[in-house]
PDB file of N, CA and C in Angstrom:
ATOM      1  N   UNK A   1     -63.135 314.900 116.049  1.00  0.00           N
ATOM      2  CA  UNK A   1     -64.376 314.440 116.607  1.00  0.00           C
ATOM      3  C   UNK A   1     -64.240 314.298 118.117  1.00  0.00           C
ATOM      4  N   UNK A   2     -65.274 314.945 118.572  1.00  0.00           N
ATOM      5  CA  UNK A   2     -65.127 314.879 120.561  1.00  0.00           C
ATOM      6  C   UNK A   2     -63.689 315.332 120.619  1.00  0.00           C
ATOM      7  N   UNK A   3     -62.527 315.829 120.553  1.00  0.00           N
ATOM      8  CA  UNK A   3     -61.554 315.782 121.008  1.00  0.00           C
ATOM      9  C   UNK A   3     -60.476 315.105 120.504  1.00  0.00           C
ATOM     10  N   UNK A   4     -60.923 314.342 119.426  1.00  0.00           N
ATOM     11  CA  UNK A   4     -59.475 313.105 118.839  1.00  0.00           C
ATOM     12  C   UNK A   4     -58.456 313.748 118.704  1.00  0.00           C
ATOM     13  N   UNK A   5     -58.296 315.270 118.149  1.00  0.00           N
ATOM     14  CA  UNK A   5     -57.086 315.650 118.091  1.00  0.00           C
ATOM     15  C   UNK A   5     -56.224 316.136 118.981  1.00  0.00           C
ATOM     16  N   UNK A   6     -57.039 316.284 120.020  1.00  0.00           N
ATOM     17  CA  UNK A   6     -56.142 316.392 121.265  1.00  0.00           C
ATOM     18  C   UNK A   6     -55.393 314.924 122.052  1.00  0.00           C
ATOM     19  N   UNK A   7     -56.591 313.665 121.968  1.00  0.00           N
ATOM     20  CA  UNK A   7     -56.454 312.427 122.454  1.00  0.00           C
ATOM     21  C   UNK A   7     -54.985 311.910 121.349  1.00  0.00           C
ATOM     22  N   UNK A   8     -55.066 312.057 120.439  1.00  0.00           N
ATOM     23  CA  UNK A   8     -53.746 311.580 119.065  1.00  0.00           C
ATOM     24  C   UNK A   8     -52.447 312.418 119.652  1.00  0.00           C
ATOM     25  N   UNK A   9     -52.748 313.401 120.074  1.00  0.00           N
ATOM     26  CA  UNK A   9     -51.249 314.515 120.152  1.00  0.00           C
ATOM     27  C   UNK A   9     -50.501 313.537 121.382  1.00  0.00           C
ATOM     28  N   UNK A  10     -51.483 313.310 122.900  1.00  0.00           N
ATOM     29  CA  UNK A  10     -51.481 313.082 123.429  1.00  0.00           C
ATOM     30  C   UNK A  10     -50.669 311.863 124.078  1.00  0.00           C
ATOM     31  N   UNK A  11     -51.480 310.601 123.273  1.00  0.00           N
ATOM     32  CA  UNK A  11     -50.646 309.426 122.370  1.00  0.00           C
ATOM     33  C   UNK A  11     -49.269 309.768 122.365  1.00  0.00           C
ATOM     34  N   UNK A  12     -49.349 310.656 120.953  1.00  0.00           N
ATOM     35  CA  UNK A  12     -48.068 310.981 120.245  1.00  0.00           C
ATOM     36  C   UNK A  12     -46.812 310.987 121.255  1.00  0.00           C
ATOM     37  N   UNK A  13     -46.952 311.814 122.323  1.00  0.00           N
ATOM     38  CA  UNK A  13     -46.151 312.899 123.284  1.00  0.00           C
ATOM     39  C   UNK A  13     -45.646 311.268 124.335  1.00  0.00           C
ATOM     40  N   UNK A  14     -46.940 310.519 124.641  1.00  0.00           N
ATOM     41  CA  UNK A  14     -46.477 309.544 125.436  1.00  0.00           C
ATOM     42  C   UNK A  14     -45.513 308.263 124.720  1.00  0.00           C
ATOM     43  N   UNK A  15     -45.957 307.991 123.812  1.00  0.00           N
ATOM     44  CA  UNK A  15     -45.358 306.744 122.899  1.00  0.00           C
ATOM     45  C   UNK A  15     -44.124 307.445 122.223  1.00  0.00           C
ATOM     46  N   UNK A  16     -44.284 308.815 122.082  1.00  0.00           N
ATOM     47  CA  UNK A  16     -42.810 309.418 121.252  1.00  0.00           C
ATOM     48  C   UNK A  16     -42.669 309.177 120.085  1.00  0.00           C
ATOM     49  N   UNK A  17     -44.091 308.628 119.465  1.00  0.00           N
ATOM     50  CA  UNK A  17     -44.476 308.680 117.712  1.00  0.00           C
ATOM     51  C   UNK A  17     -45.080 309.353 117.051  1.00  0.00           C
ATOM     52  N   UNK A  18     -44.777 309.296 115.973  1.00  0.00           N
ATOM     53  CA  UNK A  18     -46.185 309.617 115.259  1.00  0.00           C
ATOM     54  C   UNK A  18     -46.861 309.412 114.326  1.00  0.00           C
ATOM     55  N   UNK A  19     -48.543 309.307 114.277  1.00  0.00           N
ATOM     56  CA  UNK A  19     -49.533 308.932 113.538  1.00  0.00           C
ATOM     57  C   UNK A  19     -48.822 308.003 112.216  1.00  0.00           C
ATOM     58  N   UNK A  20     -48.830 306.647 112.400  1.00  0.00           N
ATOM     59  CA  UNK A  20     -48.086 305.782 111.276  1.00  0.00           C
ATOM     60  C   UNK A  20     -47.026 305.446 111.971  1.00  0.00           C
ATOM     61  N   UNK A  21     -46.424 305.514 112.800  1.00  0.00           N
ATOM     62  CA  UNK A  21     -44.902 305.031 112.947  1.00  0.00           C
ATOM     63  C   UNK A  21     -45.280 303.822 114.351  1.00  0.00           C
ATOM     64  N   UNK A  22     -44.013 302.770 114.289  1.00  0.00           N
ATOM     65  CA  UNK A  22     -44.004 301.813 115.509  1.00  0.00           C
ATOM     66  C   UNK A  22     -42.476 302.739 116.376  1.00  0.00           C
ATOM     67  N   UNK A  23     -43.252 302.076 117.846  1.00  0.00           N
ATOM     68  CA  UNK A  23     -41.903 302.299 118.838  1.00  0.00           C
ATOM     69  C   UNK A  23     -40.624 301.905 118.436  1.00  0.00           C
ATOM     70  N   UNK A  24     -39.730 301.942 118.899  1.00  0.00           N
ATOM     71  CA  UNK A  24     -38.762 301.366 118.928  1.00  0.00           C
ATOM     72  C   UNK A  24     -38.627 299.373 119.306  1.00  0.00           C
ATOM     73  N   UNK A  25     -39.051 299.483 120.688  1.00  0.00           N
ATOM     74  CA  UNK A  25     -39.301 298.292 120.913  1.00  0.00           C
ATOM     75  C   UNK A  25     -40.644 297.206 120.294  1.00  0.00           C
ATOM     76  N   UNK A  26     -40.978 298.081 119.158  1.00  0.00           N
ATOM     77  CA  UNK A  26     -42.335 297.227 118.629  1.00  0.00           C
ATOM     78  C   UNK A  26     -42.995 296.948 119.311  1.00  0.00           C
ATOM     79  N   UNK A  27     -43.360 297.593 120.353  1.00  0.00           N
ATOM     80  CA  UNK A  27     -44.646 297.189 121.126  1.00  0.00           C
ATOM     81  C   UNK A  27     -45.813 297.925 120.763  1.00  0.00           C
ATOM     82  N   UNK A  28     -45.973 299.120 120.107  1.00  0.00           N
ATOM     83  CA  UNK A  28     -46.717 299.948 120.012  1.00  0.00           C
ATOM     84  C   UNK A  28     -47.146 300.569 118.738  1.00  0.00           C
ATOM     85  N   UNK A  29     -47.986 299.944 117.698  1.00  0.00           N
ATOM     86  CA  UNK A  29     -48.084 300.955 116.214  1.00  0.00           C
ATOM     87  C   UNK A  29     -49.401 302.205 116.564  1.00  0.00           C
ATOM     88  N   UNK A  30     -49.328 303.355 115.378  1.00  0.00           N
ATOM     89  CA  UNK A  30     -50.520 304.348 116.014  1.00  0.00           C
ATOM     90  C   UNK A  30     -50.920 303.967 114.753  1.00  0.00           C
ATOM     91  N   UNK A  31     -51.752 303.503 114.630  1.00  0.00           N
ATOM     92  CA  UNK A  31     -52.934 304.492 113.442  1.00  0.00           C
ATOM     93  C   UNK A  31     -53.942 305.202 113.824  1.00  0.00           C
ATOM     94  N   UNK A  32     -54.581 305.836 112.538  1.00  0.00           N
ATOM     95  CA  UNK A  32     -55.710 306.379 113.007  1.00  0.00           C
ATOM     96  C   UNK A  32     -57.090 306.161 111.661  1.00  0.00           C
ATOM     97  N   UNK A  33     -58.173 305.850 112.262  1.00  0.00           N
ATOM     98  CA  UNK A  33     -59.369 306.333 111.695  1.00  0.00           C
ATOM     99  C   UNK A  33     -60.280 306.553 111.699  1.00  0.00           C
ATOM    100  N   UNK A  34     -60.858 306.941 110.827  1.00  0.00           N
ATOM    101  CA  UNK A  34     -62.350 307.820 110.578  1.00  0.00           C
ATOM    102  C   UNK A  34     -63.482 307.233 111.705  1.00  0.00           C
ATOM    103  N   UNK A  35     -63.393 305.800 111.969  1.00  0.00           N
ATOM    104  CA  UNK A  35     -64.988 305.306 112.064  1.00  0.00           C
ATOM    105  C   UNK A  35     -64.078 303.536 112.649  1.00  0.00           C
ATOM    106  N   UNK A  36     -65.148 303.720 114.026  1.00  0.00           N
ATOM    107  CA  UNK A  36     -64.926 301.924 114.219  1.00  0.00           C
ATOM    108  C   UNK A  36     -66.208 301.646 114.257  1.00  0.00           C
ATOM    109  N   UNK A  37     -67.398 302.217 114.135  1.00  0.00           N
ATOM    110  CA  UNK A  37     -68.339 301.777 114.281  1.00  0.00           C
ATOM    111  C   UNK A  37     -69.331 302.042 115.336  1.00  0.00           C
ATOM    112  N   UNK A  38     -68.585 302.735 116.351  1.00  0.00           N
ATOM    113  CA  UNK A  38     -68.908 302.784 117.665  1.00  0.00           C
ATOM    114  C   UNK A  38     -68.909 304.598 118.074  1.00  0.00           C
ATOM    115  N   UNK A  39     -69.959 304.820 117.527  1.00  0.00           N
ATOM    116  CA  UNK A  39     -69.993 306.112 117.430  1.00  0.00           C
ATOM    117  C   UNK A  39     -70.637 306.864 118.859  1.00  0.00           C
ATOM    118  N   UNK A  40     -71.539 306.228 119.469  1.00  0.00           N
ATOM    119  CA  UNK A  40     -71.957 306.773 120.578  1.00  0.00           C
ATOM    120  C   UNK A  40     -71.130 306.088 121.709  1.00  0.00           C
ATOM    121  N   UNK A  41     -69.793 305.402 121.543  1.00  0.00           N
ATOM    122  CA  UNK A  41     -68.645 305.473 122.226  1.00  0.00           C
ATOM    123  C   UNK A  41     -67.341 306.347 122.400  1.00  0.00           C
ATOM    124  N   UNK A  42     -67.657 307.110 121.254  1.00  0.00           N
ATOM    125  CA  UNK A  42     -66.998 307.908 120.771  1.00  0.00           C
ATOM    126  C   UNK A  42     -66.322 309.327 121.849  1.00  0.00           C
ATOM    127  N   UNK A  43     -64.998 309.405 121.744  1.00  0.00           N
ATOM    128  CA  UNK A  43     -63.998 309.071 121.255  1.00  0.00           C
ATOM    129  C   UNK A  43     -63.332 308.169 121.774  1.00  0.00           C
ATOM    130  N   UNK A  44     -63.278 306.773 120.992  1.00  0.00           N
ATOM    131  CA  UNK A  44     -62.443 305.322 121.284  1.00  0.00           C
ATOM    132  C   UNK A  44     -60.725 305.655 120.969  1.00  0.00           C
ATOM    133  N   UNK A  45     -60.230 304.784 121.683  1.00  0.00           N
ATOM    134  CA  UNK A  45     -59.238 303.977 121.549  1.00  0.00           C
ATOM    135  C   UNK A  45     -59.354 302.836 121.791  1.00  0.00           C
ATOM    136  N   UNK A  46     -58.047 302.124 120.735  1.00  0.00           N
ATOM    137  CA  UNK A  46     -58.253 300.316 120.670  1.00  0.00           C
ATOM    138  C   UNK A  46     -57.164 300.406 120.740  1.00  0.00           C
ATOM    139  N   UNK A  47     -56.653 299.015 122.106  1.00  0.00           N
ATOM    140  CA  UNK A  47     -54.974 298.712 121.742  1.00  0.00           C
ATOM    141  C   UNK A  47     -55.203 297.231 121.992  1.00  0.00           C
ATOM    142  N   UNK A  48     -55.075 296.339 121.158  1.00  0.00           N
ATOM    143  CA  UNK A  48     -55.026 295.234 120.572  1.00  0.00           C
ATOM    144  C   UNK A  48     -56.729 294.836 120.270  1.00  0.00           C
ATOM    145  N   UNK A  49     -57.261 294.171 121.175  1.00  0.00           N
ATOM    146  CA  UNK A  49     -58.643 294.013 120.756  1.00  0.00           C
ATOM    147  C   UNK A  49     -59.849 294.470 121.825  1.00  0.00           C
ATOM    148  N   UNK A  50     -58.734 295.532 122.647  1.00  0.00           N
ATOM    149  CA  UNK A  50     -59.356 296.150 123.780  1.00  0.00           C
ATOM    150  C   UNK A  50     -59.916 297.658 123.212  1.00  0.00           C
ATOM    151  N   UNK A  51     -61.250 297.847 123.700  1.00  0.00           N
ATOM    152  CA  UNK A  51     -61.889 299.327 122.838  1.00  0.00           C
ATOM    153  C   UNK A  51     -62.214 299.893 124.092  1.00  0.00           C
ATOM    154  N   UNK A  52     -61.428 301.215 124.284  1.00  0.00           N
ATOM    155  CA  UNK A  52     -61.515 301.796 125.778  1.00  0.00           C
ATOM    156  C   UNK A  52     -62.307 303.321 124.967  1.00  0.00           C
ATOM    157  N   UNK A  53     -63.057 303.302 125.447  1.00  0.00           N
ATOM    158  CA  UNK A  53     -64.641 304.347 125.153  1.00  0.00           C
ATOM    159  C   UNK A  53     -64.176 306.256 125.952  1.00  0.00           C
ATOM    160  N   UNK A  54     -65.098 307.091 125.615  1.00  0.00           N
ATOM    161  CA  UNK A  54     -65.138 307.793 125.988  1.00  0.00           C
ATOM    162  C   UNK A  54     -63.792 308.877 126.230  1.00  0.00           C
ATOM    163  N   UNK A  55     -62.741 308.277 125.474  1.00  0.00           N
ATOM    164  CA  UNK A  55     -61.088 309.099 125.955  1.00  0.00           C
ATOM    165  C   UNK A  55     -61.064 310.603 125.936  1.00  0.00           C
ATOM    166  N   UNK A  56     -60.257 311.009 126.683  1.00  0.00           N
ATOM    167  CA  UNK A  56     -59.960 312.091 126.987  1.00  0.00           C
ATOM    168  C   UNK A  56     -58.160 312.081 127.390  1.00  0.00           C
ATOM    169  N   UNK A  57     -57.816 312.911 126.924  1.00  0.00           N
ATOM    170  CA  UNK A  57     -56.351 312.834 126.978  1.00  0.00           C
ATOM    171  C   UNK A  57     -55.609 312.649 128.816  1.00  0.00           C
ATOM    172  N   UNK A  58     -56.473 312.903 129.549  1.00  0.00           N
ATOM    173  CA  UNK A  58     -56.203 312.398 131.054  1.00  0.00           C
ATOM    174  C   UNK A  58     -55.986 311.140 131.068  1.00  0.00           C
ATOM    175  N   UNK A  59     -56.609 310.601 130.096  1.00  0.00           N
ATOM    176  CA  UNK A  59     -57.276 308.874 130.387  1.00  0.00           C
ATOM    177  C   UNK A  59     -55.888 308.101 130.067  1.00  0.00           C
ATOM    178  N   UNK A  60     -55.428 308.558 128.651  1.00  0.00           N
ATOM    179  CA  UNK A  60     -54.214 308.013 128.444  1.00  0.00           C
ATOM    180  C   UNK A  60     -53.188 307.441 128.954  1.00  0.00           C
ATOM    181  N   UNK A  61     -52.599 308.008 130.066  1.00  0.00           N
ATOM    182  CA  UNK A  61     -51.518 307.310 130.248  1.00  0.00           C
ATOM    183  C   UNK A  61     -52.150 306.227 131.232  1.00  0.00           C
ATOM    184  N   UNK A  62     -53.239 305.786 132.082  1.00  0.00           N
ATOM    185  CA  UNK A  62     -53.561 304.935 132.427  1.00  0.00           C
ATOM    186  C   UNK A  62     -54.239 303.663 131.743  1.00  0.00           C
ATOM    187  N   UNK A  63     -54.428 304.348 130.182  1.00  0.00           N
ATOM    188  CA  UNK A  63     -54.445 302.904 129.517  1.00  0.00           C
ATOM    189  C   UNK A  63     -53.602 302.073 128.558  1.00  0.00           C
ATOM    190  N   UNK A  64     -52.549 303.100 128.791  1.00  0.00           N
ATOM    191  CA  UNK A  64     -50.770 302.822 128.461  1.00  0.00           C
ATOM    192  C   UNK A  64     -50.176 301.644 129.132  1.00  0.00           C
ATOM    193  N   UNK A  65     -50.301 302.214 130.499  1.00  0.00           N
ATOM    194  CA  UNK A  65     -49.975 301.895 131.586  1.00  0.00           C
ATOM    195  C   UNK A  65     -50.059 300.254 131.748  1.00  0.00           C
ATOM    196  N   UNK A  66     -51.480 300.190 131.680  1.00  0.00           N
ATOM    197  CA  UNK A  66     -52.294 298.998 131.788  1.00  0.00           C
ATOM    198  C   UNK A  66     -51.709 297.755 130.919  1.00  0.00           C
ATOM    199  N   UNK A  67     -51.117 298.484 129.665  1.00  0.00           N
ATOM    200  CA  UNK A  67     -50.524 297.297 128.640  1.00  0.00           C
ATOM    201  C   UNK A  67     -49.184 297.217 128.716  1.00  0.00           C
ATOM    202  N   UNK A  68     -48.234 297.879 129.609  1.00  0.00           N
ATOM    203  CA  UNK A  68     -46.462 297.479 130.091  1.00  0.00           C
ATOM    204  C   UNK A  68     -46.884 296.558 130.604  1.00  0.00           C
ATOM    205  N   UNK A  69     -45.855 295.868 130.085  1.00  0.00           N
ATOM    206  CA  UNK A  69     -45.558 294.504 130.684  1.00  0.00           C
ATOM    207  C   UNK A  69     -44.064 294.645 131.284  1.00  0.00           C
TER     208      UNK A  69
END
């Protein structure tokens, strides 16, 4: 949908997981699904209770980024 499968690979390549698996350091689980509800936001990502709209695999590593601590 819009691109998710490029935005998931994307993920994948940066976190060094994949779809189901946690980091090493447990900072990071992937899932994936169908529907958050937010369809004319679409394509979302959520990393904790943050819903970052519109992704595109550019977007990624700056909202990676954003959650190193």
């Amino acid at each position: 949908m819009r691109g998710a499968p490029r935005i998931l690979q994307e993920i994948e390549k940066q976190l060094g997981i994949k779809e189901g698996q946690t980091t090493s350091d447990l900072e990071y689980s992937l899932e994936t699904v169908a529907c958050i509800g937010a369809c004319g936001l679409a394509p979302v990502v959520v990393v904790d209770e943050d819903t970052h709209r519109q992704m595109k695999p550019s977007k990624i590593s700056g909202v990676l980024e954003a959650y190193d601590k």
